[in-house]
Protein backbone atom coordinates (compact mmCIF):
# COMPACT_ATOMS: atom_id res chain seq x y z
CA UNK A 1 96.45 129.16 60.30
CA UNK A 2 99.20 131.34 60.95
CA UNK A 3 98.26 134.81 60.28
CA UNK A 4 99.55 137.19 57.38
CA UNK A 5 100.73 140.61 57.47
CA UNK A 6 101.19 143.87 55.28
CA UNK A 7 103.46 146.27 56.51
CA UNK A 8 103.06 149.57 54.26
CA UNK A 9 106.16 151.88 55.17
CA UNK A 10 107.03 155.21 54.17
CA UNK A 11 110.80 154.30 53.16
CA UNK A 12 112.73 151.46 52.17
CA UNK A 13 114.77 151.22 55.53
CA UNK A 14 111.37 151.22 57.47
CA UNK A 15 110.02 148.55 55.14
CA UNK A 16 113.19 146.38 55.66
CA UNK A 17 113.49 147.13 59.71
CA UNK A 18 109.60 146.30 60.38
CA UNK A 19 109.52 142.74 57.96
CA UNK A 20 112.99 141.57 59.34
CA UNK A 21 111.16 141.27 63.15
CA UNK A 22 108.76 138.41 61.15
CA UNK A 23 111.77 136.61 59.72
CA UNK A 24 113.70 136.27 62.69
CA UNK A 25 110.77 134.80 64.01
CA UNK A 26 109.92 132.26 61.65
CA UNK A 27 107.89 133.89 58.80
CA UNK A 28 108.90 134.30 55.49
CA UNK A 29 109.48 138.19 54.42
CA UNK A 30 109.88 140.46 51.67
CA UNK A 31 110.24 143.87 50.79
CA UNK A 32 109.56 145.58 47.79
CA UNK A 33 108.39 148.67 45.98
CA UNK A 34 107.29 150.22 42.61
CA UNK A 35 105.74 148.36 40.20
CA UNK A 36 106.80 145.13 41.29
CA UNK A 37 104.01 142.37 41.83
CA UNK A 38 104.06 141.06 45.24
CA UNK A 39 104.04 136.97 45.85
CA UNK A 40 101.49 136.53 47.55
CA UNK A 41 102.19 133.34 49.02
CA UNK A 42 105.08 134.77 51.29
CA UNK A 43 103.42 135.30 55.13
CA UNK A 44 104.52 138.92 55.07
CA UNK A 45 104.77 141.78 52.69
CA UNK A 46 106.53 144.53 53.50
CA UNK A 47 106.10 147.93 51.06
CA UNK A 48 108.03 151.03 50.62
CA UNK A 49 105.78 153.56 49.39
CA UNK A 50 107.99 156.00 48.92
CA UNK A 51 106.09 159.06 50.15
CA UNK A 52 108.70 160.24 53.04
CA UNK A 53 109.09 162.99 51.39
CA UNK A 54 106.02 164.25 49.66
CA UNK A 55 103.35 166.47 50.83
CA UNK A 56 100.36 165.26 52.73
CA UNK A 57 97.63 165.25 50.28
CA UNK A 58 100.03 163.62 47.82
CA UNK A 59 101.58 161.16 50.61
CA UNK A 60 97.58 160.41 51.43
CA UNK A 61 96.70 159.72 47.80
CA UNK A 62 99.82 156.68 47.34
CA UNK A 63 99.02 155.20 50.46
CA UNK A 64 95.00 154.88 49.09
CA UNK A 65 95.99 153.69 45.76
CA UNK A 66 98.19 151.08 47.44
CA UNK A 67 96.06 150.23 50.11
CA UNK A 68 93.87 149.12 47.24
CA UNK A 69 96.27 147.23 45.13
CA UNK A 70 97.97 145.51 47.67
CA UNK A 71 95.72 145.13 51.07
CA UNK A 72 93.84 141.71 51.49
CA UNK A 73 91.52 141.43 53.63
CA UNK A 74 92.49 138.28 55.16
CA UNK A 75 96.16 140.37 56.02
CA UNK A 76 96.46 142.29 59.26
CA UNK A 77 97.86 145.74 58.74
CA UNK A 78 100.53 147.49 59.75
CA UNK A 79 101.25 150.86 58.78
CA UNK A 80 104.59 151.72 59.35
CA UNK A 81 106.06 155.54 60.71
CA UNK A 82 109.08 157.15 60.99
CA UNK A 83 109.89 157.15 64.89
CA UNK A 84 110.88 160.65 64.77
CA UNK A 85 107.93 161.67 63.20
CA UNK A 86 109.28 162.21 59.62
CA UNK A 87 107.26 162.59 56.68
CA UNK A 88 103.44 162.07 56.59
CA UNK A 89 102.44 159.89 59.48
CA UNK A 90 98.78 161.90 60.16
CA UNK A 91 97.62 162.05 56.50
CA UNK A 92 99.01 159.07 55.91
CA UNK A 93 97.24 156.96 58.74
CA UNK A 94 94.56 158.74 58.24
CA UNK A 95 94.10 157.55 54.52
CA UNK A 96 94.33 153.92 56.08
CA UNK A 97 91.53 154.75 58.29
CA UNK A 98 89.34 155.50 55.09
CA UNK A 99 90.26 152.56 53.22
CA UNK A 100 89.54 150.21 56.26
CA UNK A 101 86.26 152.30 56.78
CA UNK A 102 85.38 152.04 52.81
CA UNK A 103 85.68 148.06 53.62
CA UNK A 104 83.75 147.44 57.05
CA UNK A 105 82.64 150.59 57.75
CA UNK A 106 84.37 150.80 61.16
CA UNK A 107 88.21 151.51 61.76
CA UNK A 108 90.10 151.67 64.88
CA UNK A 109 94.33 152.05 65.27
CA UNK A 110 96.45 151.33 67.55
CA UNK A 111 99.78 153.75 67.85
CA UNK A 112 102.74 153.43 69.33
CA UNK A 113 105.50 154.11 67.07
CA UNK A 114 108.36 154.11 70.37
CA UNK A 115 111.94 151.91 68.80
CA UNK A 116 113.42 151.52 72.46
CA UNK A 117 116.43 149.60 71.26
CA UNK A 118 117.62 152.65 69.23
CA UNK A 119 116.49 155.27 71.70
CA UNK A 120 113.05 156.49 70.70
CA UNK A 121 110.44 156.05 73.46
CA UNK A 122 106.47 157.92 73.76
CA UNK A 123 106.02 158.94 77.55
CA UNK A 124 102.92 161.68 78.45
CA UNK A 125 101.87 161.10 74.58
CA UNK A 126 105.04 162.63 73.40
CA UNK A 127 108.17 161.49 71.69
CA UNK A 128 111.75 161.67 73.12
CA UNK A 129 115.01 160.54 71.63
CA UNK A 130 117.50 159.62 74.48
CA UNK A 131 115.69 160.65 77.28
CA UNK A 132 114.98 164.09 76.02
CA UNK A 133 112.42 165.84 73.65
CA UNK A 134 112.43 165.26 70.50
CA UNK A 135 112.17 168.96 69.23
CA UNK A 136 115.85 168.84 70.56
CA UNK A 137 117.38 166.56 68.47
CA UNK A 138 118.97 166.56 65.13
CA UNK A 139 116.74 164.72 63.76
CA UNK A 140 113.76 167.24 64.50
CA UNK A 141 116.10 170.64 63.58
CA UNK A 142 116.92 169.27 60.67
CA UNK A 143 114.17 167.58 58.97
CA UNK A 144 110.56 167.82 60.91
CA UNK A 145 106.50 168.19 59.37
CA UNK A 146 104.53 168.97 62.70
CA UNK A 147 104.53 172.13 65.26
CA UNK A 148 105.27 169.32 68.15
CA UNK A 149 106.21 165.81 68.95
CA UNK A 150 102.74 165.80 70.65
CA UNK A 151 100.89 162.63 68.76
CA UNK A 152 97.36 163.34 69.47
CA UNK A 153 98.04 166.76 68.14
CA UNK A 154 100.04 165.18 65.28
CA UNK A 155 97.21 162.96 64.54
CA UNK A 156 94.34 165.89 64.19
CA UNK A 157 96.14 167.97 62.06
CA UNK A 158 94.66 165.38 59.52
CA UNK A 159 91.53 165.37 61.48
CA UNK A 160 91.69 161.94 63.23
CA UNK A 161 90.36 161.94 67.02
CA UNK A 162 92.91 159.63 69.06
CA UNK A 163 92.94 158.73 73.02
CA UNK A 164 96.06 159.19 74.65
CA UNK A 165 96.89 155.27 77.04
CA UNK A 166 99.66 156.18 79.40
CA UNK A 167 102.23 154.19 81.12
CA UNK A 168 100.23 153.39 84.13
CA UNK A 169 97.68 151.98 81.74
CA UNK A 170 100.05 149.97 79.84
CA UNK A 171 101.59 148.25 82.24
CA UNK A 172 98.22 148.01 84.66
CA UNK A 173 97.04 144.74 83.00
CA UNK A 174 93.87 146.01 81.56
CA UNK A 175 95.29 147.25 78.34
CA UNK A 176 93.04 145.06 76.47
CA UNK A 177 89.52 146.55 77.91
CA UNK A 178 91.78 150.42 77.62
CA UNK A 179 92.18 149.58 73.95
CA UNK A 180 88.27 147.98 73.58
CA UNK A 181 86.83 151.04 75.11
CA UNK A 182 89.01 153.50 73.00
CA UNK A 183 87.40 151.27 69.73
CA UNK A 184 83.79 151.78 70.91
CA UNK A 185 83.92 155.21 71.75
CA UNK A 186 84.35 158.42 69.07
CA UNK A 187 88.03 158.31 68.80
CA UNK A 188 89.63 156.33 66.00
CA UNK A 189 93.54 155.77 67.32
CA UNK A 190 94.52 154.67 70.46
CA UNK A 191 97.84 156.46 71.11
CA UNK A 192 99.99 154.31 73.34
CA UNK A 193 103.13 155.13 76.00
CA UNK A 194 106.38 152.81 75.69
CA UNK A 195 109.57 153.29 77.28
CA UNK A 196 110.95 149.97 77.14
CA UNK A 197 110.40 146.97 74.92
CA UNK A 198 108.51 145.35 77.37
CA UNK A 199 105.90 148.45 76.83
CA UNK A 200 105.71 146.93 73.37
CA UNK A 201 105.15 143.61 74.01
CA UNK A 202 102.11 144.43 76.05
CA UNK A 203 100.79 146.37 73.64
CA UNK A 204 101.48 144.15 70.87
CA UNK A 205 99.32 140.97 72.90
CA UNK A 206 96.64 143.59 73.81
CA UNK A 207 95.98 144.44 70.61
CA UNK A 208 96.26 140.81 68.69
CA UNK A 209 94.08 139.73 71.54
CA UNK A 210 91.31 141.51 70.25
CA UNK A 211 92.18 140.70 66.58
CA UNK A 212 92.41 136.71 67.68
CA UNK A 213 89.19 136.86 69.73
CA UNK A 214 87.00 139.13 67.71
CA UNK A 215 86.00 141.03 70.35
CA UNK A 216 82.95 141.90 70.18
CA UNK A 217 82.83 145.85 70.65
CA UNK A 218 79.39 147.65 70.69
CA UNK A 219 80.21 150.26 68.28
CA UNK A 220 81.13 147.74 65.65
CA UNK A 221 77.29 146.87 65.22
CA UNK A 222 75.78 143.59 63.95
CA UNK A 223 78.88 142.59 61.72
CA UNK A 224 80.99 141.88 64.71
CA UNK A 225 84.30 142.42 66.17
CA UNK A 226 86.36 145.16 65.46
CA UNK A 227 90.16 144.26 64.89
CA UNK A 228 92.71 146.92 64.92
CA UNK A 229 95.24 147.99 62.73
CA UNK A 230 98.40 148.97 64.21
CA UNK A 231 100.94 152.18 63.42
CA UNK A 232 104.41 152.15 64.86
CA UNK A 233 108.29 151.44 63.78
CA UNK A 234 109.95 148.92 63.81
CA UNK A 235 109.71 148.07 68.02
CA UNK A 236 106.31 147.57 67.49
CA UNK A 237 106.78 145.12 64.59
CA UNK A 238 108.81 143.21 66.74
CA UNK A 239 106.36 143.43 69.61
CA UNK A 240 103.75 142.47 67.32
CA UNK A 241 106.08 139.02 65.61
CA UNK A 242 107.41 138.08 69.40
CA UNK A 243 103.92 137.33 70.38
CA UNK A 244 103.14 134.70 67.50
CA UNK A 245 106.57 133.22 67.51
CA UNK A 246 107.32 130.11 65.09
CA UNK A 247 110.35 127.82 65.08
CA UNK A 248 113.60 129.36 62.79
CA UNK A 249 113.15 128.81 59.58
CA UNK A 250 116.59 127.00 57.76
CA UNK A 251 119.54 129.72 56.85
CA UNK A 252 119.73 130.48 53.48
CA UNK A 253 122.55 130.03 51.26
CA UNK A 254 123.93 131.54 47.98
CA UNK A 255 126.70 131.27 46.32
CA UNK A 256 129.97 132.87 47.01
CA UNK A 257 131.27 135.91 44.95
CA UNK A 258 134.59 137.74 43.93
CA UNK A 259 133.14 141.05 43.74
CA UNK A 260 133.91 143.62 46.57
CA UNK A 261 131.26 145.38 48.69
CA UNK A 262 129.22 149.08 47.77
CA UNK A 263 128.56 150.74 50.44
CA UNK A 264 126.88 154.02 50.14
CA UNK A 265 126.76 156.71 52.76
CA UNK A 266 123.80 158.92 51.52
CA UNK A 267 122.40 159.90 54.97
CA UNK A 268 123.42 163.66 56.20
CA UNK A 269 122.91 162.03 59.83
CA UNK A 270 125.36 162.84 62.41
CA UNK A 271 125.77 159.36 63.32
CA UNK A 272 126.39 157.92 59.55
CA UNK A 273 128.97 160.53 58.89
CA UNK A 274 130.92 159.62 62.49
CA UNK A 275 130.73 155.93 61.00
CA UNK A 276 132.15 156.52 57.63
CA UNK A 277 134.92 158.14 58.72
CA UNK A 278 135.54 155.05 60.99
CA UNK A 279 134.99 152.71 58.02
CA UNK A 280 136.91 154.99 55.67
CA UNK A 281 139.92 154.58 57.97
CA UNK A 282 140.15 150.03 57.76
CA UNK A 283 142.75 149.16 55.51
CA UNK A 284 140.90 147.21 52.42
CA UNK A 285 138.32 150.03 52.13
CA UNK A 286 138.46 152.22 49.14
CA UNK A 287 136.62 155.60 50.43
CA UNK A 288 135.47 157.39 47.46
CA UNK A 289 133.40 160.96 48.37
CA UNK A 290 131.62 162.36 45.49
CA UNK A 291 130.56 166.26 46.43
CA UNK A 292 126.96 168.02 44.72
CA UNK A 293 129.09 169.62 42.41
CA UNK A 294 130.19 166.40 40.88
CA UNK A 295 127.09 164.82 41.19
CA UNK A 296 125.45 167.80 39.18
CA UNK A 297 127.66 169.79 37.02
CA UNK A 298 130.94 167.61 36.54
CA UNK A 299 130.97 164.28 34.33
CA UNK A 300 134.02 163.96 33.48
CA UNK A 301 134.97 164.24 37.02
CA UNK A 302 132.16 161.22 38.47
CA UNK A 303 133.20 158.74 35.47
CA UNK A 304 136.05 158.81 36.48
CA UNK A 305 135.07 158.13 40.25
CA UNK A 306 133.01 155.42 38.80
CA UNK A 307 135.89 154.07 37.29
CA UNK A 308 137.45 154.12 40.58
CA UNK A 309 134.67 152.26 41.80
CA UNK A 310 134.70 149.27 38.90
CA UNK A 311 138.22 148.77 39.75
CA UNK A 312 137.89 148.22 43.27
CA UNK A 313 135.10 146.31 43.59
CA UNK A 314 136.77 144.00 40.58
CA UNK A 315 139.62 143.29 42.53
CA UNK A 316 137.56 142.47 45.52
CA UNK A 317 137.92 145.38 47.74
CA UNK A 318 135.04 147.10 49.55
CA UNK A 319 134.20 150.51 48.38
CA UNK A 320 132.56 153.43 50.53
CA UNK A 321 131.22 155.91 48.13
CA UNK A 322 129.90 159.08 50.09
CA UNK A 323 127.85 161.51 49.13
CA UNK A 324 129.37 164.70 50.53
CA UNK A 325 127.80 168.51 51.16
CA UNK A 326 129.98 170.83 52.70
CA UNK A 327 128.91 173.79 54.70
CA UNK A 328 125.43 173.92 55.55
CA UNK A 329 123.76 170.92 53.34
CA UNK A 330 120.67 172.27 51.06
CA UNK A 331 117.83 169.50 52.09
CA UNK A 332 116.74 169.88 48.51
CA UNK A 333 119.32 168.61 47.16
CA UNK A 334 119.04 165.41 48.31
CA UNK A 335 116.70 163.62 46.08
CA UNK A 336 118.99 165.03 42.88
CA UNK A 337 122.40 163.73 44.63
CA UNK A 338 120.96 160.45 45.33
CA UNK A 339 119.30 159.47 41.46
CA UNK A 340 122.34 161.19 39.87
CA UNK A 341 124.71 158.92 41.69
CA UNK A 342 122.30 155.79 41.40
CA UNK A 343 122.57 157.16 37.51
CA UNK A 344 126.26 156.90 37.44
CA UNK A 345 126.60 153.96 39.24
CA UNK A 346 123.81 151.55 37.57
CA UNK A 347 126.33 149.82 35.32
CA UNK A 348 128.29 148.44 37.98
CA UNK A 349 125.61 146.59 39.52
CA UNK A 350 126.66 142.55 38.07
CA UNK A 351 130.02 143.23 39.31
CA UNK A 352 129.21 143.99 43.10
CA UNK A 353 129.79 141.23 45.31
CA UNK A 354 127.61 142.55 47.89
CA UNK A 355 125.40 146.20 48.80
CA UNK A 356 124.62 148.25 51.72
CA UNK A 357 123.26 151.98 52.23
CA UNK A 358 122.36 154.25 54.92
CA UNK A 359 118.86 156.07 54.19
CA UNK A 360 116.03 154.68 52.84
CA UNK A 361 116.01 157.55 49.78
CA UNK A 362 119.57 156.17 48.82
CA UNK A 363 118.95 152.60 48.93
CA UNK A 364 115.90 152.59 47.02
CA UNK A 365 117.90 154.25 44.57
CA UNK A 366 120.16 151.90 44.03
CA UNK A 367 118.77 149.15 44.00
CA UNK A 368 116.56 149.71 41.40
CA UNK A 369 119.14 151.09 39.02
CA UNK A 370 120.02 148.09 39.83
CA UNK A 371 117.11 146.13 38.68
CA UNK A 372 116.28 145.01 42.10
CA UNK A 373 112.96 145.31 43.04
CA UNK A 374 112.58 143.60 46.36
CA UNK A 375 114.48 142.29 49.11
CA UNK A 376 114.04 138.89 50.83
CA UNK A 377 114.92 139.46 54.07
CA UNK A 378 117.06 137.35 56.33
CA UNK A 379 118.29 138.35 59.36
CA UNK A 380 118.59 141.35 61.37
CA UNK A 381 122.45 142.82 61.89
CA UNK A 382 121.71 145.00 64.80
CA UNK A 383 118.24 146.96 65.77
CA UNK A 384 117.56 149.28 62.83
CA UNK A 385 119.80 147.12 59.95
CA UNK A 386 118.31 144.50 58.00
CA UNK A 387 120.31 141.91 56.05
CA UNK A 388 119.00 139.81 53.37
CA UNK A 389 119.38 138.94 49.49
CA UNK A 390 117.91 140.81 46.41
CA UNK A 391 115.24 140.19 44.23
CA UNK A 392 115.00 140.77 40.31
CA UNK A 393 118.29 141.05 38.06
CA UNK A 394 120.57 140.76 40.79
CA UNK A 395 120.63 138.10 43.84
CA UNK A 396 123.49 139.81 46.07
CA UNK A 397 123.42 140.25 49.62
CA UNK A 398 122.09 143.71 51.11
CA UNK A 399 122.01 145.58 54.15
CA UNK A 400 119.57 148.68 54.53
CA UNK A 401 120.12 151.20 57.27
CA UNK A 402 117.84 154.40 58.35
CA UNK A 403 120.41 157.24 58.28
CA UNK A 404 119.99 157.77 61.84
CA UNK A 405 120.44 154.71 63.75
CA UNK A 406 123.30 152.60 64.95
CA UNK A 407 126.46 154.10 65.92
CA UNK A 408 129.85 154.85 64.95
CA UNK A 409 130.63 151.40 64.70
CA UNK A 410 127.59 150.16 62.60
CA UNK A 411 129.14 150.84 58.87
CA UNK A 412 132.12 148.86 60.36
CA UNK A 413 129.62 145.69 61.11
CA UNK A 414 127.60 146.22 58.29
CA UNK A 415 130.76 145.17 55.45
CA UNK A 416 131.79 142.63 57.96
CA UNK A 417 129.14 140.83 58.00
CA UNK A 418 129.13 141.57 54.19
CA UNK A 419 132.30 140.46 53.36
CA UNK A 420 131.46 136.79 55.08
CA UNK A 421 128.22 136.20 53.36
CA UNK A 422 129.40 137.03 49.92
CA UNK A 423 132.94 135.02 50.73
CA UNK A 424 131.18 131.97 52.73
CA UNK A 425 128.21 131.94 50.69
CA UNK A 426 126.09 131.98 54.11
CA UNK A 427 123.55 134.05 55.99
CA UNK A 428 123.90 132.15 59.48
């Protein structure tokens, strides 16, 4: 039988990026959130939790709660982090290891939250971002939890004893006894080096080798083998799918519509703002920014941008509605700008021919304004940007992007591809 899978992510974008690696390989996925009741019937379940940016006793708390709603024994586990460290990775992984220890009494994980294809790798136990540190990028000055990019340190600020696997014991062949040993020993986490994809894949087989064989590990006592539960991103998840391939499963088709594309820029990113101002430039494109003060002290102003908005997107033209800070951008603000603009924008939502949004925060958002309260995913756009159809009130097509990722090009890809599923009425 072809095993199952729940990824439980800390965003929506994470949720989407992780489950997407399953579907291209021939499992059924879905993403979804809040109250929603999962299917369980579909091979993978993908959550968004929604804790990226709450405080670690609160972020710990969800993740139990939903660990017991939503995790079936008979589904591995994968709990998914923010590459760059963002958010609640320690207290949150370390609330997985108490629900898995409430269960069996025995828990072991196996880290290695490295995204290659967008330029995140672990080397020395550390995380860099092209090649350098990640304390230097933007990503770190601007938004970071931890003292370092160090993960065992990372890992015992929430008291959970880890073992750091290096490159040379990654790629030495003898992963699999690395990662048994780690299990039987006192520390709870294996904490695994990857610089390239191919890092990842080893991993990945290592550690569904033991799940498959059950290996029997001395520490797990008279009730067997102990199989892992992995933490990473989304390289990982496609690590993890690669190694239990199954044939493509038949494209999926909807039917076409008139409405124009939403596109919403929410992400203070350096990377989303280079590609909006790309996309803003393509004749068709409507680019609408909306600034905090209109978001939070103007309404006669943002109706009439909405208006704007219901205009375009009736006469079939793509919109690009950015949320813009000028100077120095308060961080927050952010949460306010987003559900104030998701406010305004809610009643639009049967006319839109088609959705996409940078930042998890943003899409969520959205989409449930929307009514939508999942996401069946489809197909992949490029590393980082997940493409698939809505679940709930609306069926449209969607694209999800972590602020972060991609380049100035992506937005520009993103309502292309857009623009042929909802004309075509095809995800292939």
């Amino acid at each position: 039988m072809d095993a199952r899978w729940l990824i439980l992510a800390d965003d929506l974008t994470g949720a989407a990026d992780c489950a997407i690696a399953f579907r291209r390989r021939g499992r059924s996925a879905a993403v979804t959130w809040g109250a929603a009741v999962p299917d369980a019937s579909i091979p993978v379940l993908s959550y968004d939790a929604d804790s990226r940016g709450l405080a670690a006793e609160a972020a710990a708390r969800r993740h139990a709660a939903l660990l017991e709603r939503l995790h079936d024994p008979e589904r591995r586990l994968f709990k998914k982090i923010d590459s760059t460290l963002r958010g609640q990775p320690a207290a949150e992984s370390a609330a997985t290891l108490a629900h898995l220890r409430a269960r069996s009494g025995r828990a072991f994980g196996v880290l290695a939250p490295a995204f290659p294809g967008t330029g995140r790798t672990t080397v020395d136990g550390r995380m860099r971002v092209g090649g350098r540190p990640l304390e230097e990028a933007e990503v770190w000055r601007r938004d970071h939890t931890y003292a370092s990019a160090a993960l065992g340190a990372m890992l015992a600020s929430a008291g959970i004893r880890s073992r750091s696997l290096t490159l040379p014991t990654v790629r030495g062949g003898r992963l699999a006894d690395a990662l048994a040993e780690v299990a039987a020993g006192p520390e709870a986490v294996a904490v695994c080096d990857a610089e390239t994809q191919a890092d990842l894949d080893r991993i990945a087989a290592a550690g569904l080798r033991i799940a498959a064989e059950g290996l029997r590990i001395a520490a797990a006592g008279p009730s067997g083998g102990l199989a892992p539960f992995f933490v990473g991103s989304a390289g990982l998840a496609h690590a993890l799918a690669a190694v239990e391939a199954r044939p493509a499963l038949a494209p999926l088709r909807i039917a076409s519509r008139r409405g124009g594309s939403l596109i919403v820029v929410g992400s203070l990113a350096t990377t989303s703002r280079a590609a909006t101002r790309k996309l803003a430039a393509l004749d068709g494109v409507v680019h609408l920014p909306v600034s905090s003060e209109t978001l939070l002290g103007d309404p006669g102003e943002l109706a009439a941008a909405v208006a704007r908005v219901a205009i375009a997107i009736a006469a079939g033209h793509d919109v690009l509605v950015e949320i813009a800070m000028a100077g120095v951008p308060d961080m927050a603000l952010g949460p306010r700008l987003v559900h104030a603009l998701a406010d305004a924008l809610a009643p639009l939502g049967a006319a839109i021919g088609a959705f996409a949004a940078t930042g998890g925060e943003t899409a969520s958002a959205l989409l449930s304004r929307f009514g939508v309260d999942g996401i069946r995913l489809v197909d992949e756009i490029e590393p980082g940007v997940s493409l698939g159809l809505t679940l709930g009130r609306l069926a449209i097509p969607v694209a999800t992007k972590a602020g972060a990722f991609g380049d100035a090009d992506s937005l520009i890809r993103i309502r292309e591809r857009l623009r042929a599923v909802r004309i075509e009425g095809s995800f292939s």
